[in-house]
Protein backbone atom coordinates (compact mmCIF):
# COMPACT_ATOMS: atom_id res chain seq x y z
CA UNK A 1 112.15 83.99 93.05
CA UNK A 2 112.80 87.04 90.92
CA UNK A 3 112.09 89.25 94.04
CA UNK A 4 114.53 87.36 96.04
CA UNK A 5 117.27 87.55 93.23
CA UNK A 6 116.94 91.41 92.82
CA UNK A 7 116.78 92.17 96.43
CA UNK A 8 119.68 90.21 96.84
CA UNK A 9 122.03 91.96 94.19
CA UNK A 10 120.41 95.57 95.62
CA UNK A 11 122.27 94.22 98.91
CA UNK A 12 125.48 92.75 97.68
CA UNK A 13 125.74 96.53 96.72
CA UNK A 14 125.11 97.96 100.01
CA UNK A 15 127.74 95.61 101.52
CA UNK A 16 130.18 96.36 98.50
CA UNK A 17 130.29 99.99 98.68
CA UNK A 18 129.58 100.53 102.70
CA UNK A 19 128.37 99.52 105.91
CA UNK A 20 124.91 100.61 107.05
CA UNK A 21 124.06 101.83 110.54
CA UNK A 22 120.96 100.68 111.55
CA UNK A 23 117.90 103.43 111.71
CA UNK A 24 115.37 104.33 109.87
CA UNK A 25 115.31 103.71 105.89
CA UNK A 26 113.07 103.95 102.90
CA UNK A 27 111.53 100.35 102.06
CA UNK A 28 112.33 99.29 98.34
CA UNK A 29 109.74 97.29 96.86
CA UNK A 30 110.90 94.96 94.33
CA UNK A 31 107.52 93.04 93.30
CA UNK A 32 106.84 94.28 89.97
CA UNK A 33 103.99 93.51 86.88
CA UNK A 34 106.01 91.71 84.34
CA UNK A 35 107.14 93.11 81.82
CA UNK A 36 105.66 92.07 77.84
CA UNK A 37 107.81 89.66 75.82
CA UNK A 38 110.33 91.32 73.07
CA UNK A 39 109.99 90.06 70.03
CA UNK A 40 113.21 89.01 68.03
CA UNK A 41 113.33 90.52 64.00
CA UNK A 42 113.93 87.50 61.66
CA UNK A 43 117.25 88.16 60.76
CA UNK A 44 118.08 88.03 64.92
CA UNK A 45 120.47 85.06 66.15
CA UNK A 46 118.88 84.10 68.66
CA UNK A 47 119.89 82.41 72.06
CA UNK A 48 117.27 80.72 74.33
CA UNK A 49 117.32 80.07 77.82
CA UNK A 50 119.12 82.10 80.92
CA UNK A 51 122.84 81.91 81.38
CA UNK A 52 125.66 82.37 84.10
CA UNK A 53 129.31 83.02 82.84
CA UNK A 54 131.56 82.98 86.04
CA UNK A 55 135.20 82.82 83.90
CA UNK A 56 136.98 84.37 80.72
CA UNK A 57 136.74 81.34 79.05
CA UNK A 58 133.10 81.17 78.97
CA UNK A 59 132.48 84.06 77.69
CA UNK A 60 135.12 83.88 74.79
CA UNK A 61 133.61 80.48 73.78
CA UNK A 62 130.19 82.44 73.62
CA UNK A 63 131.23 84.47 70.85
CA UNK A 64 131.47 81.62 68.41
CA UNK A 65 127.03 82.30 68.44
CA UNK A 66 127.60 85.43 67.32
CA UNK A 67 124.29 86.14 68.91
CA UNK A 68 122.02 88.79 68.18
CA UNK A 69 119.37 88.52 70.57
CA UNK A 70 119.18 86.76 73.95
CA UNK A 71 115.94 85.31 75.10
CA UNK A 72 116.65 85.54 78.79
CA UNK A 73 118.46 86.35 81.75
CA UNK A 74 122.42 86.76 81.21
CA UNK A 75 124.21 86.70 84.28
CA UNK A 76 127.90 87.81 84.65
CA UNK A 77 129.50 86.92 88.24
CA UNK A 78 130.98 84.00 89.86
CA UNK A 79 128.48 80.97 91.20
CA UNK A 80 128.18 81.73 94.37
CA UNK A 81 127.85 85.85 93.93
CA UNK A 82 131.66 86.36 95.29
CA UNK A 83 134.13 88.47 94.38
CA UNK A 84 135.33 87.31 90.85
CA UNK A 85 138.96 88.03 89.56
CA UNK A 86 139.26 86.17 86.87
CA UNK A 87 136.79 88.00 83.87
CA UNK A 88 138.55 90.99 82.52
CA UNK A 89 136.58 91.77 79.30
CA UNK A 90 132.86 91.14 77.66
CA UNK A 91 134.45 91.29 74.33
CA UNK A 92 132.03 87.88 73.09
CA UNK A 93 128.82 90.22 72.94
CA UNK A 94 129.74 92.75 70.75
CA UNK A 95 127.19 91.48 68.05
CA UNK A 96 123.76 91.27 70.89
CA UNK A 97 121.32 93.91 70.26
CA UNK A 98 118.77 92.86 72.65
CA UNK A 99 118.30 91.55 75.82
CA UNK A 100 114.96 90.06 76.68
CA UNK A 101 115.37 89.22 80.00
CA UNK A 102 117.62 90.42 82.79
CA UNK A 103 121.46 92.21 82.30
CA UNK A 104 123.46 91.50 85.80
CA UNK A 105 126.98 92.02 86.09
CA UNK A 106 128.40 92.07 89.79
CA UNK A 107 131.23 90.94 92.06
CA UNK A 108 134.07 91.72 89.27
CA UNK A 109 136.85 93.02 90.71
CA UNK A 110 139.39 92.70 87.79
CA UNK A 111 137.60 94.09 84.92
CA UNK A 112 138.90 96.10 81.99
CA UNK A 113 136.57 96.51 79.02
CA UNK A 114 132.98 96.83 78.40
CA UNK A 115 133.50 97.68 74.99
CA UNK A 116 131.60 94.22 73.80
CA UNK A 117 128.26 96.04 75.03
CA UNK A 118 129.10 98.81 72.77
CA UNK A 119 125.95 97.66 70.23
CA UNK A 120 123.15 96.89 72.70
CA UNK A 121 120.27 98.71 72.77
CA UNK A 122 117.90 97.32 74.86
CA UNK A 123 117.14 95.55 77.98
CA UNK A 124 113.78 94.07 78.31
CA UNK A 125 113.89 93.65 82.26
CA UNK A 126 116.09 94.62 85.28
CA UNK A 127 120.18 96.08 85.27
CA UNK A 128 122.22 95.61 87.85
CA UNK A 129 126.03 96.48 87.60
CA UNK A 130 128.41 96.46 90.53
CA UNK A 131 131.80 95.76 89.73
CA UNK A 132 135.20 97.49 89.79
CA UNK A 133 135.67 99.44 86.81
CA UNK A 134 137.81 102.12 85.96
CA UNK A 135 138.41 102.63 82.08
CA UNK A 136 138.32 106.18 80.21
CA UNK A 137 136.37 104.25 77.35
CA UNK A 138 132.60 105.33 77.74
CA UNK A 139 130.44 102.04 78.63
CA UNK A 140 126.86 100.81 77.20
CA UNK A 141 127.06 103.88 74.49
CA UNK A 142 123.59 102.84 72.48
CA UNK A 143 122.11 101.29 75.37
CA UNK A 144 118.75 103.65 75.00
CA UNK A 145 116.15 100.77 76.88
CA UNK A 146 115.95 99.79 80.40
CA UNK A 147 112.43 98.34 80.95
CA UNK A 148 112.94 97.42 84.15
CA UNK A 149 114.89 98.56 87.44
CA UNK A 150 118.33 100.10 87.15
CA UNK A 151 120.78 98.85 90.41
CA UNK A 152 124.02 100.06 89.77
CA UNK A 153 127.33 100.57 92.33
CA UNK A 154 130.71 101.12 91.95
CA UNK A 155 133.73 102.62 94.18
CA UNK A 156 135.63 103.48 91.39
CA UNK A 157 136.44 106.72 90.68
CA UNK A 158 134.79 107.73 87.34
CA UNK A 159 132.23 105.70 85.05
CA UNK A 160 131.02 106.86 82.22
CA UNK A 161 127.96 105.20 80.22
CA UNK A 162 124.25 104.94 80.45
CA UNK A 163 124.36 108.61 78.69
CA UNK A 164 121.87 107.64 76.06
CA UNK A 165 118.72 106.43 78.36
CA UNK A 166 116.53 109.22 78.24
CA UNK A 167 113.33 107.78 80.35
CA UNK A 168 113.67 104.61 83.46
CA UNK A 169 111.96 103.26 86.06
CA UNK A 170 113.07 103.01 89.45
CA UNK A 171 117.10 103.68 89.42
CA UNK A 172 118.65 102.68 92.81
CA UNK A 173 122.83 104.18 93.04
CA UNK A 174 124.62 102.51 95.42
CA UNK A 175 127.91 103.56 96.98
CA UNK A 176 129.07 106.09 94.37
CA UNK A 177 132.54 107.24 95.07
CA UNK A 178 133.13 109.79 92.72
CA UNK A 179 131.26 112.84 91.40
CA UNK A 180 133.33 112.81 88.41
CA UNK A 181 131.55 109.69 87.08
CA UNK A 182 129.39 110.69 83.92
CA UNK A 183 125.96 108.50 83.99
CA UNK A 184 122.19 109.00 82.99
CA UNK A 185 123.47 112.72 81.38
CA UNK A 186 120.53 112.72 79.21
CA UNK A 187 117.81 110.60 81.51
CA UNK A 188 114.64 113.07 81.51
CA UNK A 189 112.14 110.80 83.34
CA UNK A 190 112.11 108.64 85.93
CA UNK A 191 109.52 106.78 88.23
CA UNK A 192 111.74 106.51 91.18
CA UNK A 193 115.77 107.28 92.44
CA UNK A 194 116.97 106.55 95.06
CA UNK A 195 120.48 107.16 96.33
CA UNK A 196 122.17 105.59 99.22
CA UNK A 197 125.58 105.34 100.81
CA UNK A 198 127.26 108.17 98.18
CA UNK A 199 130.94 108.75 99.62
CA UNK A 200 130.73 111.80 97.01
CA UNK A 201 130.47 115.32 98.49
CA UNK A 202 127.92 116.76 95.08
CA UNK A 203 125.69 114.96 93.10
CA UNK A 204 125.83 115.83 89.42
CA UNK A 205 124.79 113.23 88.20
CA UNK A 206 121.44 113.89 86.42
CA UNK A 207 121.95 117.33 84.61
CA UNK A 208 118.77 117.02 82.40
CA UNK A 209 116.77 115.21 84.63
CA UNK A 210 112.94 116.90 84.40
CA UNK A 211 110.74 114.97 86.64
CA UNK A 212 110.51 112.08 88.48
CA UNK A 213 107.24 110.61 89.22
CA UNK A 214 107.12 109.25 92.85
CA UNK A 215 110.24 109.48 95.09
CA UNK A 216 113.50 111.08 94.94
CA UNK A 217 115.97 110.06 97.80
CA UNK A 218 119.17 110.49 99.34
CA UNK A 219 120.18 108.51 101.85
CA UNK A 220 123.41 107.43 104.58
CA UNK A 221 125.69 110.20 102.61
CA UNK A 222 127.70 111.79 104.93
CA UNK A 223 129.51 113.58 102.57
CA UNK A 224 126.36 115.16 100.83
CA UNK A 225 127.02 119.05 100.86
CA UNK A 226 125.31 119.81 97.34
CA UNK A 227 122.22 118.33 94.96
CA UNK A 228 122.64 119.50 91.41
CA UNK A 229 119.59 119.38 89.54
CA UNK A 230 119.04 121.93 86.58
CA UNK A 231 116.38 121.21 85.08
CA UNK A 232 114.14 119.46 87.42
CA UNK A 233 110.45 120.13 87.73
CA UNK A 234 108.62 118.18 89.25
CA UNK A 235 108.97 115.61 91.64
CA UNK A 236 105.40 113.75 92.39
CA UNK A 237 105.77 111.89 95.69
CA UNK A 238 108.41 112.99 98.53
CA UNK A 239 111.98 114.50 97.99
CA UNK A 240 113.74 112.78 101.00
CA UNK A 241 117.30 113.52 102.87
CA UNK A 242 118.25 111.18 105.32
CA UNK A 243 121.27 111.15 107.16
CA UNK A 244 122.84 113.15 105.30
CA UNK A 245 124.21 115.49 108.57
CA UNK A 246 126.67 118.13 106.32
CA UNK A 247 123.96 118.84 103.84
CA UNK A 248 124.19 122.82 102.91
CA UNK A 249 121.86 123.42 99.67
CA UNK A 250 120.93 121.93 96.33
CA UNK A 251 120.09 123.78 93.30
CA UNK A 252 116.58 123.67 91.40
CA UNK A 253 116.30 126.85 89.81
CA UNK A 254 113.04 125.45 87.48
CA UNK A 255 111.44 123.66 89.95
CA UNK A 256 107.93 123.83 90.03
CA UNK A 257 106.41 121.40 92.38
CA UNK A 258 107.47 118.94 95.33
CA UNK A 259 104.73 117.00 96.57
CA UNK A 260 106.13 116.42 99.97
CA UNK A 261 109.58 117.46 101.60
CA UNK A 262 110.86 114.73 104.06
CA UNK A 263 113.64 115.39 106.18
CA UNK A 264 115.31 112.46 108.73
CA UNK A 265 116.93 114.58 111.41
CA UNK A 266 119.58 113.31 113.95
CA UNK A 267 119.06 116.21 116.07
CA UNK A 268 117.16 119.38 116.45
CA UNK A 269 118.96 121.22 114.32
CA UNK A 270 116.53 121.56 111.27
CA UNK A 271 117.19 125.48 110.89
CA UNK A 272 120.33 124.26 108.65
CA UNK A 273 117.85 123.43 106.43
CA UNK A 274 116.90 126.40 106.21
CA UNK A 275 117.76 127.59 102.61
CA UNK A 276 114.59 125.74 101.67
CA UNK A 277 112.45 128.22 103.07
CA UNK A 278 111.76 130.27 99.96
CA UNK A 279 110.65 127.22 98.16
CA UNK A 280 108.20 126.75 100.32
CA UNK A 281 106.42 130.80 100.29
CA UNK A 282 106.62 129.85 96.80
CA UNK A 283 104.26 127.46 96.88
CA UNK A 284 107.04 124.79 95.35
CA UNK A 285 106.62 123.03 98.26
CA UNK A 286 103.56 121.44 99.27
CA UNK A 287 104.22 119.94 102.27
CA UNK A 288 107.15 119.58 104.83
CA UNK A 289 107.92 116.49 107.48
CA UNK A 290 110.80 116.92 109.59
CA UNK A 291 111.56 113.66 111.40
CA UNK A 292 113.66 112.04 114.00
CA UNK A 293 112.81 115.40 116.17
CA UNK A 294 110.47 115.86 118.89
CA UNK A 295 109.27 119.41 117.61
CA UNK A 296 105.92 119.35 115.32
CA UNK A 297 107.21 122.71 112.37
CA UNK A 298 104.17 123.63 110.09
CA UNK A 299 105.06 125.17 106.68
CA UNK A 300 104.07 128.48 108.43
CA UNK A 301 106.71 127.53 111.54
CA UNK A 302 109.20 126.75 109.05
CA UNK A 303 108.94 130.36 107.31
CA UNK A 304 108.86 132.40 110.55
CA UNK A 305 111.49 131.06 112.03
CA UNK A 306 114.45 130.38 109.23
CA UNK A 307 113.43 134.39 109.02
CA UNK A 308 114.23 135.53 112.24
């Protein structure tokens, strides 16, 4: 059940922010080892049990709790996952700390404040956020704990929160409009990201990012001229562009190691790629796999001819 649920918000975002052509695409896997039960601190208020709000006025009756700690999934949305116009604010939670459970807040299309997250600090399972949003106020400000999977999507044109997470798991961005939007600006670690339908032409997004364990990903981004990434060093599994036909160069001036380099080509042009080359007779590099061609380029092949 809990695969099915998160699979199905992961799409919802997709069909939000973009339509997909239909070709080749990395496979998400969404069955995960559960995660160990937080513990509430005696003075917590605590809340039992999952719960749906789908209108304002369930969520201002909420705050008569004055909860502390919720022992389970909270879901913000309407009942049937469509668009919902009527919550504007979250304003009931600003007392919850922690989350044990899941923190899912899609299909808004008229909210205006996240201010009543303002004191959480943890989430003991997954985050999903896709909603139109589009306040100057920065969002989830002490929100340091993610213990499971980050989905998060919005076409709006700047959000600005998540700053204080400084290690994830798998973070999946979803139809990001804007490179103006300020998010995970102090994330170091991360098993997984993966990027997909970004309508912005630079990503910026993680300017202290340092390694990532398994994959890195960017994918259907048509836009995609330029990858910003400081500070990164390592990435342990592939570093993958797909479909992402105006790609010029990204910049990775203390990288030390890519496992392996995939590329998803629509043609045989792979020699635009070729400001990559002195990564690889670096030795940053340790393997390159150029697809969707019918020419088989070695490492070697790679160097010789983005010198000629």
């Amino acid at each position: 059940m809990k695969r099915e649920i998160v699979t199905y918000i992961l799409m919802s975002i997709v069909l939000c922010c973009s339509c997909a052509e239909e070709t080749k695409k990395t496979e998400i896997i969404t069955e995960k080892t559960p995660l160990a039960n937080l513990l509430p601190y005696e003075s917590d208020i605590v809340y039992k049990g999952n719960i749906v709000f789908s209108t304002q006025e369930q969520i201002d009756d909420f705050e008569r709790g004055g909860y502390t700690f919720i022992d389970g999934n909270i879901t913000i949305s309407s009942q049937d996952y469509k668009d919902n116009y009527d919550i504007e604010n979250v304003n009931s939670f600003n007392k919850l700390i922690s989350i044990n459970g899941d923190l899912n807040i899609v299909h808004l299309k008229n909210l205006k404040s996240l201010q009543g997250f303002d004191n959480l600090e943890v989430v003991n399972g997954d985050f999903s956020f896709s909603s139109n949003y589009n306040e100057k106020e920065k969002s989830f400000k002490k929100l340091e704990k993610i213990n499971g999977d980050i989905y998060f999507g919005t076409n709006e044109k700047k959000f600005e929160g998540l700053n204080s997470i400084k290690t994830a798991k798998n973070i999946y961005l979803v139809g990001m409009d804007s490179e103006k939007s300020e998010i995970f600006h102090n994330l170091r670690t991360a098993k997984e990201i993966y990027i997909d339908h970004a309508s912005v032409d630079s990503i910026n997004f993680f300017p202290n990012l340092q390694k990532v364990e398994t994959n890195m990903t960017f994918e259907y981004s048509p836009n995609l001229t330029y990858i910003n990434l400081p500070k990164l060093e390592e990435v342990g599994g592939y570093f993958g562009l797909t479909n992402v036909p105006n790609f010029e160069k990204f910049n990775i001036p203390n990288i030390k190691r890519i496992n392996n380099l995939i590329i998803f080509l629509d043609d045989d042009n792979w020699k635009r790629y070729c400001f990559i080359s002195k990564y690889i007779k670096d030795n940053k590099i340790d393997t390159v796999d150029i697809r969707g061609t019918l020419l088989n380029i070695s490492k070697k092949d790679f160097i010789l001819e983005c010198e000629k």
